[in-house]
N, C-alpha and C. Protein backbone atom coordinates (compact mmCIF):
# COMPACT_ATOMS: atom_id res chain seq x y z
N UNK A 1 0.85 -1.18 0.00
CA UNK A 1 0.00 0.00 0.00
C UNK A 1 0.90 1.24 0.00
N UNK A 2 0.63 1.95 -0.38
CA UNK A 2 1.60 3.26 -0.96
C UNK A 2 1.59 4.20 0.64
N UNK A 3 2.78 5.03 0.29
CA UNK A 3 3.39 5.64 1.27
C UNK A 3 2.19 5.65 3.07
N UNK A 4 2.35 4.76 3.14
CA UNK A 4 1.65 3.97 4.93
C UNK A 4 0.50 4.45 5.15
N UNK A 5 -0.43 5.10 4.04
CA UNK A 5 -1.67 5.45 4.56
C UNK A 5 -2.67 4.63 4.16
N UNK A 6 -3.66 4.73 5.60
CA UNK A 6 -4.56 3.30 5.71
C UNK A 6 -5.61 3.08 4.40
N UNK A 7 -6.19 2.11 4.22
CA UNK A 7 -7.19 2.25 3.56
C UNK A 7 -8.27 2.82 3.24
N UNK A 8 -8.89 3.26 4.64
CA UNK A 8 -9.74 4.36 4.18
C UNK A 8 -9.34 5.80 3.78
N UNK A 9 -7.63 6.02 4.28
CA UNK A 9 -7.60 7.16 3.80
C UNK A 9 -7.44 7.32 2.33
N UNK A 10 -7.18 5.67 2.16
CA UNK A 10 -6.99 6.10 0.40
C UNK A 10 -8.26 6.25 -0.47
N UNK A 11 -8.84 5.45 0.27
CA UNK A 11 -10.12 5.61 -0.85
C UNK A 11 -11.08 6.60 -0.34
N UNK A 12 -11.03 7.60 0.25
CA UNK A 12 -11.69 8.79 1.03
C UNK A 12 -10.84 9.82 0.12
N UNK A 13 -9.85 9.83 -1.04
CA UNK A 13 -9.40 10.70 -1.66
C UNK A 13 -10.27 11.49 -2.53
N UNK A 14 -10.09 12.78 -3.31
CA UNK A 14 -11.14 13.28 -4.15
C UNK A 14 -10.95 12.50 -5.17
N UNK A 15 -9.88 11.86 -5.68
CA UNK A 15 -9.71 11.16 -7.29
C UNK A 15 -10.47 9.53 -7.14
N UNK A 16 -10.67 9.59 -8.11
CA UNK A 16 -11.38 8.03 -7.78
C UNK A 16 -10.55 7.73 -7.68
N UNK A 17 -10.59 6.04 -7.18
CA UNK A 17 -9.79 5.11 -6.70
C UNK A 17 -10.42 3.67 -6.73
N UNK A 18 -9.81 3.30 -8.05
CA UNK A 18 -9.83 1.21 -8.15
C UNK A 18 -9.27 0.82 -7.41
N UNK A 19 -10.14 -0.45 -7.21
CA UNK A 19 -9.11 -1.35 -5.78
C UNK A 19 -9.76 -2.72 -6.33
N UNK A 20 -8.79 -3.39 -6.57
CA UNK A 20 -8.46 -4.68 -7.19
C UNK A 20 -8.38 -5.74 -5.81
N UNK A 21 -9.85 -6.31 -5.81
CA UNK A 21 -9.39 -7.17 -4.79
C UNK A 21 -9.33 -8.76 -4.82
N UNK A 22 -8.17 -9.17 -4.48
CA UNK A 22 -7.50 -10.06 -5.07
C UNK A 22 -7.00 -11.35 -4.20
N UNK A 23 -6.27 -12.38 -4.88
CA UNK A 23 -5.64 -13.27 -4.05
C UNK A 23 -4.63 -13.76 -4.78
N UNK A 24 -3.50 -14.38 -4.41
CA UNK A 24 -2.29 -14.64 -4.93
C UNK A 24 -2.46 -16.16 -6.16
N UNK A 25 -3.10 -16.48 -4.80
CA UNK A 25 -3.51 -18.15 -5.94
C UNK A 25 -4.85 -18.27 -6.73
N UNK A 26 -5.48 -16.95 -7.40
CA UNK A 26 -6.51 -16.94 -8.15
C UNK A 26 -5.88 -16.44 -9.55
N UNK A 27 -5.89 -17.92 -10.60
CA UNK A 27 -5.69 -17.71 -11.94
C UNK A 27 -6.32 -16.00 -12.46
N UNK A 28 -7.81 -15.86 -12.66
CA UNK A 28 -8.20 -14.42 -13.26
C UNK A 28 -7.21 -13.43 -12.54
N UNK A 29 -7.26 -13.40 -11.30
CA UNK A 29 -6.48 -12.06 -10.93
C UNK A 29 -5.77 -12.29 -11.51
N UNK A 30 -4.41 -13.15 -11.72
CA UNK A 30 -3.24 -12.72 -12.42
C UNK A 30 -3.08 -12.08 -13.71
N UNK A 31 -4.27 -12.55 -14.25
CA UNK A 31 -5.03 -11.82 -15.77
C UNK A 31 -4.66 -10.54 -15.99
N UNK A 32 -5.47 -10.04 -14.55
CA UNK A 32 -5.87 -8.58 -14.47
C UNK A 32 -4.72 -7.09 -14.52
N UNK A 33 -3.17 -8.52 -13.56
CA UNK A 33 -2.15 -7.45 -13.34
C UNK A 33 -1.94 -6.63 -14.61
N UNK A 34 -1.89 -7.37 -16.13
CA UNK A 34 -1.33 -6.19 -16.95
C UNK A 34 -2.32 -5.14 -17.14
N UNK A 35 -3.88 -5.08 -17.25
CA UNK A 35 -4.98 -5.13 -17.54
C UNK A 35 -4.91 -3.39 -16.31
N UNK A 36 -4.95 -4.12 -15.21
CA UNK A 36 -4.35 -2.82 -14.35
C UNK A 36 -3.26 -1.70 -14.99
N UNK A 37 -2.37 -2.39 -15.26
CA UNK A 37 -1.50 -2.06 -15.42
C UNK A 37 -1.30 -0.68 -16.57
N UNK A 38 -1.79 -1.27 -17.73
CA UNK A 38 -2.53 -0.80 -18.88
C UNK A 38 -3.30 0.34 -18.78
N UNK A 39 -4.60 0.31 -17.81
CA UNK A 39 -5.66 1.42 -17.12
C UNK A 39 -4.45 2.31 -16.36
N UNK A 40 -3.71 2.03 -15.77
CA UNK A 40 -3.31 3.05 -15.14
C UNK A 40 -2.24 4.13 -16.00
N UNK A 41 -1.57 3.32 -16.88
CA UNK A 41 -0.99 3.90 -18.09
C UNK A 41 -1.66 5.19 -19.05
N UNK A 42 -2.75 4.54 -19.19
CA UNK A 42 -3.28 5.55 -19.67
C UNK A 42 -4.79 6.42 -18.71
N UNK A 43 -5.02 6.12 -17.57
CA UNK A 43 -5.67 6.86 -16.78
C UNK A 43 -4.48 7.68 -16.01
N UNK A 44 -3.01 7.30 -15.95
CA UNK A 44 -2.59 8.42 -15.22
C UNK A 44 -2.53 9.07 -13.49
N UNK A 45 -2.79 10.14 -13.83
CA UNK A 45 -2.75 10.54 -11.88
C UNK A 45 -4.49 10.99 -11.73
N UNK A 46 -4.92 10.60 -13.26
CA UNK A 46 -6.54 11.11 -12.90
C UNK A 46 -7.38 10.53 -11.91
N UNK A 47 -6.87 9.14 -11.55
CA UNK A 47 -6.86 8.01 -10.69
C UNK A 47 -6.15 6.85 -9.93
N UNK A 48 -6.26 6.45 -8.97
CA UNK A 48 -5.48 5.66 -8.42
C UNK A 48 -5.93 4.25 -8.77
N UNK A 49 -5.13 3.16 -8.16
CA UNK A 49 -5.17 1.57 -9.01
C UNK A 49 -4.36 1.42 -7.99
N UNK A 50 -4.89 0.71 -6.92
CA UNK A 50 -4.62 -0.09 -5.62
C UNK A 50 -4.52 -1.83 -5.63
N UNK A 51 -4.01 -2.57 -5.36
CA UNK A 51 -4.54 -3.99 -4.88
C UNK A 51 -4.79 -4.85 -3.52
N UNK A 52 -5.51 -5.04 -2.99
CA UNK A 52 -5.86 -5.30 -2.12
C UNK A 52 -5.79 -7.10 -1.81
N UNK A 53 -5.07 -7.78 -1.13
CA UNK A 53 -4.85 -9.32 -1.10
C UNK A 53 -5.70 -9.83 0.02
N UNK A 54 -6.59 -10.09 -0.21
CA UNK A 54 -8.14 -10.72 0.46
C UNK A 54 -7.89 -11.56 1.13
N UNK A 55 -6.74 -12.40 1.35
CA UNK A 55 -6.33 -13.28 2.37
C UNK A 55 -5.43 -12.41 3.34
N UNK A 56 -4.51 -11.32 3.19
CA UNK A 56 -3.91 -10.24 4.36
C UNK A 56 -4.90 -9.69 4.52
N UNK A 57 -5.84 -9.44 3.92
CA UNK A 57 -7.00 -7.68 4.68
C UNK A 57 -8.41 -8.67 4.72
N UNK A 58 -8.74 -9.65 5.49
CA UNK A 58 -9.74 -10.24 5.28
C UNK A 58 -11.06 -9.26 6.00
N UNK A 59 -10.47 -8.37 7.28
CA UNK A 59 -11.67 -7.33 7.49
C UNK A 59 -11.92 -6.59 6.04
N UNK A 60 -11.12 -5.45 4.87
CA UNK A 60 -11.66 -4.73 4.32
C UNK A 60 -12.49 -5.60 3.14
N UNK A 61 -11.96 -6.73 2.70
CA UNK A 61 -12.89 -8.04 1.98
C UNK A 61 -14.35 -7.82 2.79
N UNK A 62 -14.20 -8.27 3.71
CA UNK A 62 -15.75 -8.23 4.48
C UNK A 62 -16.71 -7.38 4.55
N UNK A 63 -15.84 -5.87 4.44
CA UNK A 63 -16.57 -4.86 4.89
C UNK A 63 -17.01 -4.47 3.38
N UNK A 64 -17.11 -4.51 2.25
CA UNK A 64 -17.48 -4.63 1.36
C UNK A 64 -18.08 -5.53 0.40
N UNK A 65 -18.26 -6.71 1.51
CA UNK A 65 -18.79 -8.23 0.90
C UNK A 65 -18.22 -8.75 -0.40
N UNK A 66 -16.96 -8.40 -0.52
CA UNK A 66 -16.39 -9.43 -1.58
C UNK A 66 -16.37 -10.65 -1.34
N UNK A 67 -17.35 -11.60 -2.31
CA UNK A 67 -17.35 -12.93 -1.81
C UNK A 67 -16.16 -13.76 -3.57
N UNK A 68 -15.80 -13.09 -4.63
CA UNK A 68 -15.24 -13.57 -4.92
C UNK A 68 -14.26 -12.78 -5.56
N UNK A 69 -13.16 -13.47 -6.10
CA UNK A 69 -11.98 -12.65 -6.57
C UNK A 69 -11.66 -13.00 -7.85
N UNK A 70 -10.95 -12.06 -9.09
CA UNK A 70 -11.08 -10.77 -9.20
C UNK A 70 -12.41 -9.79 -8.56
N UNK A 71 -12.10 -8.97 -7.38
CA UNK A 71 -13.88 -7.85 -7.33
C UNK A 71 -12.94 -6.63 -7.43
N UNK A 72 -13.47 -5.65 -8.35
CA UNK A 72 -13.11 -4.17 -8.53
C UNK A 72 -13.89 -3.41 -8.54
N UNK A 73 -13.79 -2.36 -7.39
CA UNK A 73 -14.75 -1.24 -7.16
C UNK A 73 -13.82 0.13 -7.45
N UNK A 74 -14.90 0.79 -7.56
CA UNK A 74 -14.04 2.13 -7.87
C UNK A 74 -14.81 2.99 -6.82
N UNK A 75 -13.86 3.38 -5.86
CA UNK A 75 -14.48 4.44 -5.20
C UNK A 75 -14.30 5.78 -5.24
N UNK A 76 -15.02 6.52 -4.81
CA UNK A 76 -15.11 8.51 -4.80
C UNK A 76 -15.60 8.52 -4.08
N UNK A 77 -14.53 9.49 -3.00
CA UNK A 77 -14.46 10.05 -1.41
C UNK A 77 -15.36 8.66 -0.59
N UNK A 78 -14.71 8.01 -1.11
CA UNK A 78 -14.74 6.83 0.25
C UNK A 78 -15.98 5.87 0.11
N UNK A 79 -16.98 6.26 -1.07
CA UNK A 79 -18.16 5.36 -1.12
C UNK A 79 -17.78 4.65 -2.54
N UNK A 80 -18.54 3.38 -2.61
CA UNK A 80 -18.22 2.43 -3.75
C UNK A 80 -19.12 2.92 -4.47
N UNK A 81 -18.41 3.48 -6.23
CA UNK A 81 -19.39 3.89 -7.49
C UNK A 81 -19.73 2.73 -8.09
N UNK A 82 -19.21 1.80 -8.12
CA UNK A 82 -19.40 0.96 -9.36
C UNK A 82 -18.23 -0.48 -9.07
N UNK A 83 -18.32 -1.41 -8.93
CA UNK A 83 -18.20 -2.78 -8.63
C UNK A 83 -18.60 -3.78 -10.05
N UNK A 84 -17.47 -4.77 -10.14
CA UNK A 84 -17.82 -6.05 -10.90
C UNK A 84 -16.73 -6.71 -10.21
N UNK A 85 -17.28 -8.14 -10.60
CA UNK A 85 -16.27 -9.14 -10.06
C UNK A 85 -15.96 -9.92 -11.37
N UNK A 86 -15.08 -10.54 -11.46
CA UNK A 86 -13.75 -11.40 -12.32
C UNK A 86 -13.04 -10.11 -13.52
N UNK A 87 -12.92 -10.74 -14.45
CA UNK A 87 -11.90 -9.78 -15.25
C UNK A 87 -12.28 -8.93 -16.08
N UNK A 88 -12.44 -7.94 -15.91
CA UNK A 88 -12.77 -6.52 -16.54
C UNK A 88 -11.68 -5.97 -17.71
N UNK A 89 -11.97 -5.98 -18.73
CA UNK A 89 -11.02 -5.58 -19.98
C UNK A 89 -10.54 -4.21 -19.49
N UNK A 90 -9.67 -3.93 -19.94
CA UNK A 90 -8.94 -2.25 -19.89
C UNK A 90 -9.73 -1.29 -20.15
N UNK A 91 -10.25 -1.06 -21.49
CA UNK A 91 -10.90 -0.17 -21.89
C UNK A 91 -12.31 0.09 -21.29
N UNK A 92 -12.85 -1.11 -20.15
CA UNK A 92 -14.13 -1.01 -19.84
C UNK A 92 -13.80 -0.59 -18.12
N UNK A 93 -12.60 -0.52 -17.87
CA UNK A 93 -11.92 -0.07 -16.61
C UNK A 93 -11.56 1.88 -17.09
N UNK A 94 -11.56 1.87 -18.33
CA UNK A 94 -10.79 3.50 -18.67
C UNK A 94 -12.12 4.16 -18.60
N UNK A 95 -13.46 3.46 -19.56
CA UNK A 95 -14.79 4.58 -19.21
C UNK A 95 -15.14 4.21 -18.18
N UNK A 96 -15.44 3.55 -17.30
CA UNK A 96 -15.96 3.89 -16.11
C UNK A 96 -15.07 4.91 -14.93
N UNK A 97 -14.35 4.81 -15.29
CA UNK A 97 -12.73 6.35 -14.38
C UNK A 97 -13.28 7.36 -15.07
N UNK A 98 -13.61 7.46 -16.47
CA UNK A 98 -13.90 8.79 -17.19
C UNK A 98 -14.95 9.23 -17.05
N UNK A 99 -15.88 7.79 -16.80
CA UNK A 99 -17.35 8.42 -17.01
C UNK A 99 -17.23 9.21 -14.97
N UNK A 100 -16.61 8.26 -14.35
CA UNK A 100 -16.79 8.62 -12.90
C UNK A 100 -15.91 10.48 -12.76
N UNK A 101 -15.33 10.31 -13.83
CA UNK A 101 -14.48 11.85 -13.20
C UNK A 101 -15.91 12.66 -13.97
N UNK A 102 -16.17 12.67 -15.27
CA UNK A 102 -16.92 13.74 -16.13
C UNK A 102 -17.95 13.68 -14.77
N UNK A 103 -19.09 12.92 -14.18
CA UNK A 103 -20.04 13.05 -13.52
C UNK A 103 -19.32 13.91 -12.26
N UNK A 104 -18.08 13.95 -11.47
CA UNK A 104 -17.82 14.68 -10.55
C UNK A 104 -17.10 15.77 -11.13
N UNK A 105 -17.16 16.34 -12.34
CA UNK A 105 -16.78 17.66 -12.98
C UNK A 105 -16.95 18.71 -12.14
């Protein structure tokens, strides 16, 4: 997790914020790393791209009822916009950041 601040402070930021929640020994997630990787390339500092390992953080798993993995939510200032679970293509990860920034214009 980036420079030691907790989870809610990250996703309580004004920029949205994906959070990839994940597990080490789940084939799709591994899918997803370039896929992330990719979205953040071209989303930039417009948004953040977190991962979250559902077997270390089994409270923030809970507190959002992820019951399976790949689950990606995108949050703004700390509430969940928009959620799917398994593997989400790039480009369907870039409009929902765009569509989520244009609506908080």
């Amino acid at each position: 997790m980036a420079s030691g601040k907790s989870f809610s402070e990250i996703i309580n930021s004004d920029q949205p914020v994906l959070v990839d929640f994940y597990a080490t020994w789940c084939g799709p997630c591994q899918m997803m790393q370039p896929i992330l990787q990719e979205t953040a390339a071209k989303v930039g500092a417009k948004a953040k791209i977190i991962k979250i390992d559902v077997d270390k953080n089994p409270l923030a798993a809970s507190k959002f009822q992820v019951r399976g993995v790949p689950t990606l939510i995108l949050f703004q200032h700390g509430k969940p916009v928009w959620r799917q679970s398994g593997v989400v293509p790039a480009h369907q990860l870039i409009q929902v950041i765009d569509r989520q920034l244009a609506e908080t214009a």
